[in-house]
C-alpha atoms as a PDB file:
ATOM      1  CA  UNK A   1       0.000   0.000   0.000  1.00  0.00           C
ATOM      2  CA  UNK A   2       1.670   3.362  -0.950  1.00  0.00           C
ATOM      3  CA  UNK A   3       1.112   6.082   1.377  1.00  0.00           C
ATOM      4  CA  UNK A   4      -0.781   8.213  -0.641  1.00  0.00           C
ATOM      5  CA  UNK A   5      -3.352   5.245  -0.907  1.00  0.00           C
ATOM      6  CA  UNK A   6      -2.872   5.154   3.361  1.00  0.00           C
ATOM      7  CA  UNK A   7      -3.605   8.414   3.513  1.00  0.00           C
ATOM      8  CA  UNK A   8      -7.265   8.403   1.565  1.00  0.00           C
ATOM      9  CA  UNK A   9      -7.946   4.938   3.519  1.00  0.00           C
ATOM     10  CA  UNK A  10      -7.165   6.527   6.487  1.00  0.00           C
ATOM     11  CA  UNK A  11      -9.292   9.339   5.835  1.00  0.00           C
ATOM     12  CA  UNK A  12     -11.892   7.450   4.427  1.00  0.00           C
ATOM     13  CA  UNK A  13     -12.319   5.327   7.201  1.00  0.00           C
ATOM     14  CA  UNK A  14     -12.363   8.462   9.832  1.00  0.00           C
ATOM     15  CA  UNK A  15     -15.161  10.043   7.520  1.00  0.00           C
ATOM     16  CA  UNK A  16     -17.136   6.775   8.164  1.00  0.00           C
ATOM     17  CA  UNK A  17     -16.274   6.423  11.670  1.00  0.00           C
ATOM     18  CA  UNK A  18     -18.522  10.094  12.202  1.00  0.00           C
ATOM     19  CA  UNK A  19     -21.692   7.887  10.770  1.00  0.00           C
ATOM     20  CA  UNK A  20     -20.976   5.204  12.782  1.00  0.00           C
ATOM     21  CA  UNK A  21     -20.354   7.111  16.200  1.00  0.00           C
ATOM     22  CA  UNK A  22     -23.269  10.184  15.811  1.00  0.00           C
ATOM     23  CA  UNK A  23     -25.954   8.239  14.538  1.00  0.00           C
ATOM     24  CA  UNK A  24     -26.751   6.013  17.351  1.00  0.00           C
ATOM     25  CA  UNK A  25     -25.723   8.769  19.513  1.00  0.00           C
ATOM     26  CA  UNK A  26     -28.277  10.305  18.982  1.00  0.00           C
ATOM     27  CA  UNK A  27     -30.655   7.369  20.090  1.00  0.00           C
ATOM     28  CA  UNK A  28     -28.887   6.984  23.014  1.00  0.00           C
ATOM     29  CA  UNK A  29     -29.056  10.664  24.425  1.00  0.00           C
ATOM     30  CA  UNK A  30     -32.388  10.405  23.901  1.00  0.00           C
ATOM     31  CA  UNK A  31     -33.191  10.232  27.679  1.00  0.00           C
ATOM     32  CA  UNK A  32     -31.594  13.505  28.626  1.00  0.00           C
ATOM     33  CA  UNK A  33     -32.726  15.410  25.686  1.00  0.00           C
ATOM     34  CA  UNK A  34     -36.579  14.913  25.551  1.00  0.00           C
ATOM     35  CA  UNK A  35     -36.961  14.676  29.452  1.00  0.00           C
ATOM     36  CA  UNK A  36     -37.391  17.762  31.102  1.00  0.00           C
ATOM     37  CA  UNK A  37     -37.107  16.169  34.405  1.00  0.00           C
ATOM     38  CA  UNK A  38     -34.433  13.545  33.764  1.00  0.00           C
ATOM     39  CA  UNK A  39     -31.834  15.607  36.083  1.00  0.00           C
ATOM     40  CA  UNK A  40     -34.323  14.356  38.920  1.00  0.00           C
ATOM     41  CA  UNK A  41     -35.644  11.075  37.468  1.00  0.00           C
ATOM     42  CA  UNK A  42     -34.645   7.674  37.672  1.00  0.00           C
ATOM     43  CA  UNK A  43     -32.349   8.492  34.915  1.00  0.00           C
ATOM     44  CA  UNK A  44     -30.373   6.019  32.232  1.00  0.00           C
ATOM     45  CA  UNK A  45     -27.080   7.120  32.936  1.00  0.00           C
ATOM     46  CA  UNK A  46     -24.885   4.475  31.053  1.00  0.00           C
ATOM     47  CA  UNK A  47     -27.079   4.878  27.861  1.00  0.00           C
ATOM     48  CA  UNK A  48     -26.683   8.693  27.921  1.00  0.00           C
ATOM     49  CA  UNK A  49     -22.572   8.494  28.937  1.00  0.00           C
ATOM     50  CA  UNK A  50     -22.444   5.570  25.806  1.00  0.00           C
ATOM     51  CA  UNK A  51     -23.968   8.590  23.923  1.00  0.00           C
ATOM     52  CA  UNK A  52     -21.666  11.098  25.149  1.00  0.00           C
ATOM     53  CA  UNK A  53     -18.847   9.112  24.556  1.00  0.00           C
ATOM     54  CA  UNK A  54     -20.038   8.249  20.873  1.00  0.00           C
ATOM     55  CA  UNK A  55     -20.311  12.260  19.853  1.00  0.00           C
ATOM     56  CA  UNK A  56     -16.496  12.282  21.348  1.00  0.00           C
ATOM     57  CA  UNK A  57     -15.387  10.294  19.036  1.00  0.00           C
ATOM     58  CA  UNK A  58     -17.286  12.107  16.127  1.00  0.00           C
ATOM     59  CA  UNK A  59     -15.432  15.183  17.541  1.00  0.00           C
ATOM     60  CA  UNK A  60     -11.812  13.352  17.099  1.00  0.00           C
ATOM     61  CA  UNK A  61     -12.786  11.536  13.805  1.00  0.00           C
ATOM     62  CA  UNK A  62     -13.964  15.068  12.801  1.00  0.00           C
ATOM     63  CA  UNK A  63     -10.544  16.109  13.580  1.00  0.00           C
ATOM     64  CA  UNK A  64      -9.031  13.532  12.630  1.00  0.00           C
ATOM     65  CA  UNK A  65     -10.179  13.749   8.455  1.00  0.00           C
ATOM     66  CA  UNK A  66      -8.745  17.275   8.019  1.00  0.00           C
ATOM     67  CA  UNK A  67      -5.264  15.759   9.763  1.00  0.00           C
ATOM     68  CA  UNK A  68      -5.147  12.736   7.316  1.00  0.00           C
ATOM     69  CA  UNK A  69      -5.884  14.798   4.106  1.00  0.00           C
ATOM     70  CA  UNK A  70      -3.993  18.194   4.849  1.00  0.00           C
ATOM     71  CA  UNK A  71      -0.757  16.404   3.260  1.00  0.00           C
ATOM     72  CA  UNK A  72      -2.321  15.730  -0.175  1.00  0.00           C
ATOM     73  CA  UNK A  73      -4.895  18.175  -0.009  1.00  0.00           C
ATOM     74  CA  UNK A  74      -2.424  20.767   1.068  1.00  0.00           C
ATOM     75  CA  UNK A  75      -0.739  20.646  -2.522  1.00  0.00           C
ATOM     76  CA  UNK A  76      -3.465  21.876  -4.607  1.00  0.00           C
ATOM     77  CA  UNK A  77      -3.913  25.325  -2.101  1.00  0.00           C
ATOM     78  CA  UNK A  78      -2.896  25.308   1.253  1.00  0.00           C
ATOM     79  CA  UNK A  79      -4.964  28.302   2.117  1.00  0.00           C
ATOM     80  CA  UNK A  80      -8.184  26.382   1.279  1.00  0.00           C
ATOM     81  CA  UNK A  81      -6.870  23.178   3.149  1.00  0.00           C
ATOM     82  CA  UNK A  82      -5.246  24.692   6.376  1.00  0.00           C
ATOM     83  CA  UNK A  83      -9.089  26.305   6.366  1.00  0.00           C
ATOM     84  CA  UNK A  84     -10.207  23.095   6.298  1.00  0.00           C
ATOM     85  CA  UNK A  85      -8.344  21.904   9.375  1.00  0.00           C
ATOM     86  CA  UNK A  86      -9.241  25.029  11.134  1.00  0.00           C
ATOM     87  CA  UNK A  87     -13.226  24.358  10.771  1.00  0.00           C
ATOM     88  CA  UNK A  88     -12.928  20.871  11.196  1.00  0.00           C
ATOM     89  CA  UNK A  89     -11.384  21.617  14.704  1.00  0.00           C
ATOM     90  CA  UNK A  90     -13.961  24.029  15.332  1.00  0.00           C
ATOM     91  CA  UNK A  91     -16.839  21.622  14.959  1.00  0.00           C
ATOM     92  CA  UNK A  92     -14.864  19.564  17.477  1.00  0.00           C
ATOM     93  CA  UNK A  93     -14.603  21.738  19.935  1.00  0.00           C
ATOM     94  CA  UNK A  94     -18.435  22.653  19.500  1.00  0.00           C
ATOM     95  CA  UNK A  95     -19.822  19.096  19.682  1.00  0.00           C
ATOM     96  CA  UNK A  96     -17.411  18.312  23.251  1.00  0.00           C
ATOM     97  CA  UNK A  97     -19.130  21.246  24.631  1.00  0.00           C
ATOM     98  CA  UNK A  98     -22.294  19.822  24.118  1.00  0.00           C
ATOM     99  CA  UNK A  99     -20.744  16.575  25.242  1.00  0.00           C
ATOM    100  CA  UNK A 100     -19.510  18.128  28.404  1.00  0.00           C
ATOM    101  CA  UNK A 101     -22.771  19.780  29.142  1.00  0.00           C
ATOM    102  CA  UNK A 102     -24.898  16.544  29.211  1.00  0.00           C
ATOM    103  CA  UNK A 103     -22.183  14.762  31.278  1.00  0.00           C
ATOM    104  CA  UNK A 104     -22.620  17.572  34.133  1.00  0.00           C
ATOM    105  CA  UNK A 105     -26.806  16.519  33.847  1.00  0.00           C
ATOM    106  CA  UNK A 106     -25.719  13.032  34.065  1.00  0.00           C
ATOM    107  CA  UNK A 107     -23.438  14.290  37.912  1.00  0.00           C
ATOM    108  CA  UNK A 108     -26.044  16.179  39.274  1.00  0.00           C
ATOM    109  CA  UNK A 109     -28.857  14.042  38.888  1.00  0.00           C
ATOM    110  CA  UNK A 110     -30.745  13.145  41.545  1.00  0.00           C
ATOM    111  CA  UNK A 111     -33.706  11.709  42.071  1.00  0.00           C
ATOM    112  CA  UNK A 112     -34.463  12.323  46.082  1.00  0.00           C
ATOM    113  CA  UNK A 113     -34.670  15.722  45.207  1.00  0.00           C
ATOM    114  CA  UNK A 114     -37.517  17.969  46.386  1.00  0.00           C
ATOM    115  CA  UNK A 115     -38.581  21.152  47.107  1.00  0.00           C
ATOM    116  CA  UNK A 116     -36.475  24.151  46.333  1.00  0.00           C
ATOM    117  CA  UNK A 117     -33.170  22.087  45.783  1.00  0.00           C
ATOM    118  CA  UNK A 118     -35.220  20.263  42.684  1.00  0.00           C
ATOM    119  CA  UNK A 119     -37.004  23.523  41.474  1.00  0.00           C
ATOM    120  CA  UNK A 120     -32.874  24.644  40.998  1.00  0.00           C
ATOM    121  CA  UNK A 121     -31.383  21.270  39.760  1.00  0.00           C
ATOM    122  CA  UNK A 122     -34.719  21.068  36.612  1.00  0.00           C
ATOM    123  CA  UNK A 123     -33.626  24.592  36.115  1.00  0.00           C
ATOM    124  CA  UNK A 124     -30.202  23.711  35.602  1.00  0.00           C
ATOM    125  CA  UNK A 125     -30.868  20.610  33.685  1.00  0.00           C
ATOM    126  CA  UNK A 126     -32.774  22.713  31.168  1.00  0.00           C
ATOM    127  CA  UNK A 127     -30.267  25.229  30.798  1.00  0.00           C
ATOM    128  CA  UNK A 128     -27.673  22.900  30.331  1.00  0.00           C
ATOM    129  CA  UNK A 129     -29.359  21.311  27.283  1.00  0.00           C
ATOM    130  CA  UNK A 130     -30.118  23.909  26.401  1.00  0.00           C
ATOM    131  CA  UNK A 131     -26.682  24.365  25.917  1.00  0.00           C
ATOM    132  CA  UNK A 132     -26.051  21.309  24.118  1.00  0.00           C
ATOM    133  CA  UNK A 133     -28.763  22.113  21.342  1.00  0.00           C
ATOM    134  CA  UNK A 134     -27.101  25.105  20.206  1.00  0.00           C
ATOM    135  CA  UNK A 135     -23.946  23.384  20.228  1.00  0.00           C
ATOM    136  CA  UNK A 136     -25.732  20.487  17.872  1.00  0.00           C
ATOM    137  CA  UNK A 137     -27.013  23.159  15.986  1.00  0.00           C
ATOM    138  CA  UNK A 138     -23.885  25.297  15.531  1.00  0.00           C
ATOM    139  CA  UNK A 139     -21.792  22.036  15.333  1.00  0.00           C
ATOM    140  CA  UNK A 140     -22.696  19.829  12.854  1.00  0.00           C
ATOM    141  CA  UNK A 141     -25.528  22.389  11.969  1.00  0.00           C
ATOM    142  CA  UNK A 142     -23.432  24.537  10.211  1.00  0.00           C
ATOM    143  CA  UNK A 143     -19.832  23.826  10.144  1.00  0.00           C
ATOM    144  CA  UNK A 144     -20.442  20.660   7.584  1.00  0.00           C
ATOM    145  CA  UNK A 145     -21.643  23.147   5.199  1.00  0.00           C
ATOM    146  CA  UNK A 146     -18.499  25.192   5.526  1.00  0.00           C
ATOM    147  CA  UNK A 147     -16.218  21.965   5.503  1.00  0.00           C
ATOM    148  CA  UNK A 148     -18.290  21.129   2.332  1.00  0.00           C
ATOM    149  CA  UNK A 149     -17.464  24.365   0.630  1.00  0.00           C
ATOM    150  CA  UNK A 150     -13.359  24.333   1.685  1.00  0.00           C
ATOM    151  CA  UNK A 151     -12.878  20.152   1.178  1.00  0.00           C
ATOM    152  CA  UNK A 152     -15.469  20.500  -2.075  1.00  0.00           C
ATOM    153  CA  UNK A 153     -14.005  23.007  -3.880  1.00  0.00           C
ATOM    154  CA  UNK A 154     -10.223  21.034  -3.006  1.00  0.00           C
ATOM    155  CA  UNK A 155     -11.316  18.260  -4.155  1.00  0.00           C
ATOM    156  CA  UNK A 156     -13.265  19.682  -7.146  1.00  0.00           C
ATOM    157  CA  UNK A 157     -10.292  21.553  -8.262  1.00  0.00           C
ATOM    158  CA  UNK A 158      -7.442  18.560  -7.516  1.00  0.00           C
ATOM    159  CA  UNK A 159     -10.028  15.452  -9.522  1.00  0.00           C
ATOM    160  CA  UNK A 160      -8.673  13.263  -6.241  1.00  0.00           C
ATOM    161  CA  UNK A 161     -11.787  11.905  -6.952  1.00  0.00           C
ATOM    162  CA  UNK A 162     -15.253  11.768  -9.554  1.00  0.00           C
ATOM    163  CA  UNK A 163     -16.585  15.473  -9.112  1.00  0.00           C
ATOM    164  CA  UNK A 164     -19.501  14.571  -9.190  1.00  0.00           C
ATOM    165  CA  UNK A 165     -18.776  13.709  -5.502  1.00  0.00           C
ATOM    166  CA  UNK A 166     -17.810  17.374  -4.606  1.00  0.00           C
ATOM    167  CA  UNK A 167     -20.324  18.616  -6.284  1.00  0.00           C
ATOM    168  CA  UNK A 168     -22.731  17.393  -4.180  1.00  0.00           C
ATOM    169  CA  UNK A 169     -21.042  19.106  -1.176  1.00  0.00           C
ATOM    170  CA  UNK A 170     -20.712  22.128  -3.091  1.00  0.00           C
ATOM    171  CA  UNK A 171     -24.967  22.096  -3.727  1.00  0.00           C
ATOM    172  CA  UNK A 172     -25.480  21.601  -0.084  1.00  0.00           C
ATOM    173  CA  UNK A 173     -23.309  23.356   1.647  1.00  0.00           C
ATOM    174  CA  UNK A 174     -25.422  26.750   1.185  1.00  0.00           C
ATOM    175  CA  UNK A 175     -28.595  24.420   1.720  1.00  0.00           C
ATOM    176  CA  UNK A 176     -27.172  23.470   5.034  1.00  0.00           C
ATOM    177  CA  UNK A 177     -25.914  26.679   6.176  1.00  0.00           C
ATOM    178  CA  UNK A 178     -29.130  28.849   4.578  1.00  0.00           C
ATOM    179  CA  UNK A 179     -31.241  26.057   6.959  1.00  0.00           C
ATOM    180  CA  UNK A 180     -29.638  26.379  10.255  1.00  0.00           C
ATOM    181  CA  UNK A 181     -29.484  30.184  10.230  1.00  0.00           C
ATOM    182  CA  UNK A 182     -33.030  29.949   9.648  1.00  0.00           C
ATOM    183  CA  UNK A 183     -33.435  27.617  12.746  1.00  0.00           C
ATOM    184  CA  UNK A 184     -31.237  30.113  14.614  1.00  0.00           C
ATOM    185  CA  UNK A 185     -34.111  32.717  13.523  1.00  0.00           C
ATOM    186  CA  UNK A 186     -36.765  30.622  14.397  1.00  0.00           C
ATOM    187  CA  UNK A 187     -37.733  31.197  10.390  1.00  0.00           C
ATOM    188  CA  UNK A 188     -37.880  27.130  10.110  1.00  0.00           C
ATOM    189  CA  UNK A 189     -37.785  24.082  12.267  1.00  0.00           C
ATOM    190  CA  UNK A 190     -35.312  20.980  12.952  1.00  0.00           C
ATOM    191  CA  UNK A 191     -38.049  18.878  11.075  1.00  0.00           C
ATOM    192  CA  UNK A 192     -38.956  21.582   8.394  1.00  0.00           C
ATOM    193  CA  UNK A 193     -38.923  20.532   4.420  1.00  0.00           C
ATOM    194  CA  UNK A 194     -35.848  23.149   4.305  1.00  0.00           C
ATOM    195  CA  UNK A 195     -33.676  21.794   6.861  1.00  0.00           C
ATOM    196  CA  UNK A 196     -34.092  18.147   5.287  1.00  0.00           C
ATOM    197  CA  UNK A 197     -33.760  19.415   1.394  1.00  0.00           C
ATOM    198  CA  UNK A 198     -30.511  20.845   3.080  1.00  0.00           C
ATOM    199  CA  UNK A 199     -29.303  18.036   5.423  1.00  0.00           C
ATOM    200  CA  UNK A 200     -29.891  15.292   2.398  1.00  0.00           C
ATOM    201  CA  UNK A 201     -26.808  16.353   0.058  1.00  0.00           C
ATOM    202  CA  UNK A 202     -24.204  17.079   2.992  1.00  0.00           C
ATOM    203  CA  UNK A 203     -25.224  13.665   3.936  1.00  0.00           C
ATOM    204  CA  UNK A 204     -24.681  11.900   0.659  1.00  0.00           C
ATOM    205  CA  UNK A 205     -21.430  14.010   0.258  1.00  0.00           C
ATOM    206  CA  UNK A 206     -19.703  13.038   3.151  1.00  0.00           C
ATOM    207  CA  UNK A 207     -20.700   9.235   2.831  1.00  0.00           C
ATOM    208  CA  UNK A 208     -19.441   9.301  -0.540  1.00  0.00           C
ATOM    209  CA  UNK A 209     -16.470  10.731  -0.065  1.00  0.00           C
ATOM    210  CA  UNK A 210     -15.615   8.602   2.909  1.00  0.00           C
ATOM    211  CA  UNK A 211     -16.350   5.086   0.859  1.00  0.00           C
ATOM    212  CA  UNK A 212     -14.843   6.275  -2.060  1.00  0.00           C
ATOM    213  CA  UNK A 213     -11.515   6.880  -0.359  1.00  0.00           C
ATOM    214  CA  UNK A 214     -11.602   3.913   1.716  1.00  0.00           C
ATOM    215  CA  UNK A 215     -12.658   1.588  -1.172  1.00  0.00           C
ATOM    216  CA  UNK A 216     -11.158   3.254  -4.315  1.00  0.00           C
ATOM    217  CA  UNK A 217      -8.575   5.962  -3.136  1.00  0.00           C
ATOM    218  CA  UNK A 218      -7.560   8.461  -4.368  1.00  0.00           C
ATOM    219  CA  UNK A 219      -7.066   9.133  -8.550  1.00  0.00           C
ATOM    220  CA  UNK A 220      -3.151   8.313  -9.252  1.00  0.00           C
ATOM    221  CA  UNK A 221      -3.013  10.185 -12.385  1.00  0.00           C
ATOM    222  CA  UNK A 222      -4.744  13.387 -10.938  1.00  0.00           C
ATOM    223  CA  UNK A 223      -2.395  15.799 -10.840  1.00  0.00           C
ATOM    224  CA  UNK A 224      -2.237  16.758  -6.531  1.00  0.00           C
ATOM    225  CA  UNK A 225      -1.512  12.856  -6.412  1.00  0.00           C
ATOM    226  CA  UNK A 226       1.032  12.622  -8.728  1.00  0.00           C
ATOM    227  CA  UNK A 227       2.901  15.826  -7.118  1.00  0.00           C
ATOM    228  CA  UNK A 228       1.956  14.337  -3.793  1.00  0.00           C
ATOM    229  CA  UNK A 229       3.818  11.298  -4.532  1.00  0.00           C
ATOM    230  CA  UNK A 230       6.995  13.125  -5.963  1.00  0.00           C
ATOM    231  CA  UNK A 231       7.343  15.016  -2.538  1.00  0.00           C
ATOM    232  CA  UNK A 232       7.170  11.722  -0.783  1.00  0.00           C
ATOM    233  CA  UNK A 233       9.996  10.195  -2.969  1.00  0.00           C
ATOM    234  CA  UNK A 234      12.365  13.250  -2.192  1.00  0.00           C
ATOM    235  CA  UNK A 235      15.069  12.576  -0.152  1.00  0.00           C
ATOM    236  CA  UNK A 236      14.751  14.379   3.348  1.00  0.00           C
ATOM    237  CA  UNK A 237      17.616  16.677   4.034  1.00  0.00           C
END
């Protein structure tokens, strides 16, 4: 395996590793999200920590894409690619926020609360989800549609792979972005037409482009590749 073909698996893999860790995450904070009184309740701790931990490793896979393809990507502009890294580290940072917030729900709970003492701990329940939905929303609400546009228009312009895989990234990353500002506005909801019109390419972009690098690679005749692998065969000083 040449490194160049490491380096899309790699990726590839990380990009699928976000599907496999968010989705069931977010089946498994279910509890703490859609329970107003959960900080108080019974509670399911070890399903919601499982679910924490699951959106922690979306935030390191997250992070962990832009590291694997800033070497190759780099090549074709490093402005566009070193932005790539930057927002991808963002949308980390976002989603452990989130991930931190729940966490302190799942410490205080406590379910022989009364009176004043669990008037103050629903209160701070709320606000702390609270927290973590904006986080969700600013998170993966937006930044995919910016990593869309930077990665997209890299990968667009480089032919590492079909465009017609970019291209789909490029078409919903204003979809995306255009439908969380709106939720942000309270113009349209989570479950809206708009928010799913712009959810359904980012989607289809980023599973694309993480099987086609871990099955197929990346094009060894595209131009970024071939430079990519002339820098790796230079001697090292």
């Amino acid at each position: 395996m040449t490194p160049l073909r490491r380096t899309a698996l790699v990726a590839g893999i990380l990009y699928l590793v976000t599907f496999v860790a968010s989705i069931p995450a977010v089946f498994l904070l279910g509890p703490v999200l859609n329970d107003p009184n959960y900080i108080v309740s019974s509670g399911a701790d070890t399903q919601v920590t499982a679910g924490a931990f699951l959106d922690l490793v979306n935030a390191l896979a997250c992070i962990g894409t832009a590291v694997a393809l800033f070497s190759v990507v780099r090549l074709e502009h490093e402005g566009l690619a070193l932005g790539f890294v930057t927002t991808r580290i963002f949308e980390a940072a976002v989603i452990v926020i989130g991930v931190v917030s729940l966490l302190a729900v799942v410490t205080l709970r406590d379910p022989a609360a009364s009176g004043t003492q669990r008037e103050s701990l629903v209160t701070a329940g709320a606000a702390l989800v609270a927290v973590r939905n904006w986080t969700f929303l600013i998170g993966p609400g937006i930044m995919p549609g910016l990593n869309a546009l930077l990665l997209g228009t890299l990968l667009y312009r480089s032919r590492l792979v079909p465009r017609w895989i970019p291209v789909l990234g490029l078409i919903g990353a204003p979809l995306l972005i255009s439908a969380a500002v709106g939720r942000m506005f309270g113009i349209n909801g989570e479950t809206s037409i708009w928010s799913a019109v712009g959810l359904l390419p980012i989607f289809v972009w980023e599973l694309s482009v993480g099987l086609w690098m871990t099955f197929k690679g990346f094009d060894p005749t595209a131009p970024v590749a071939i430079a990519a692998r002339n820098e790796l065969a230079r001697p090292s000083a």
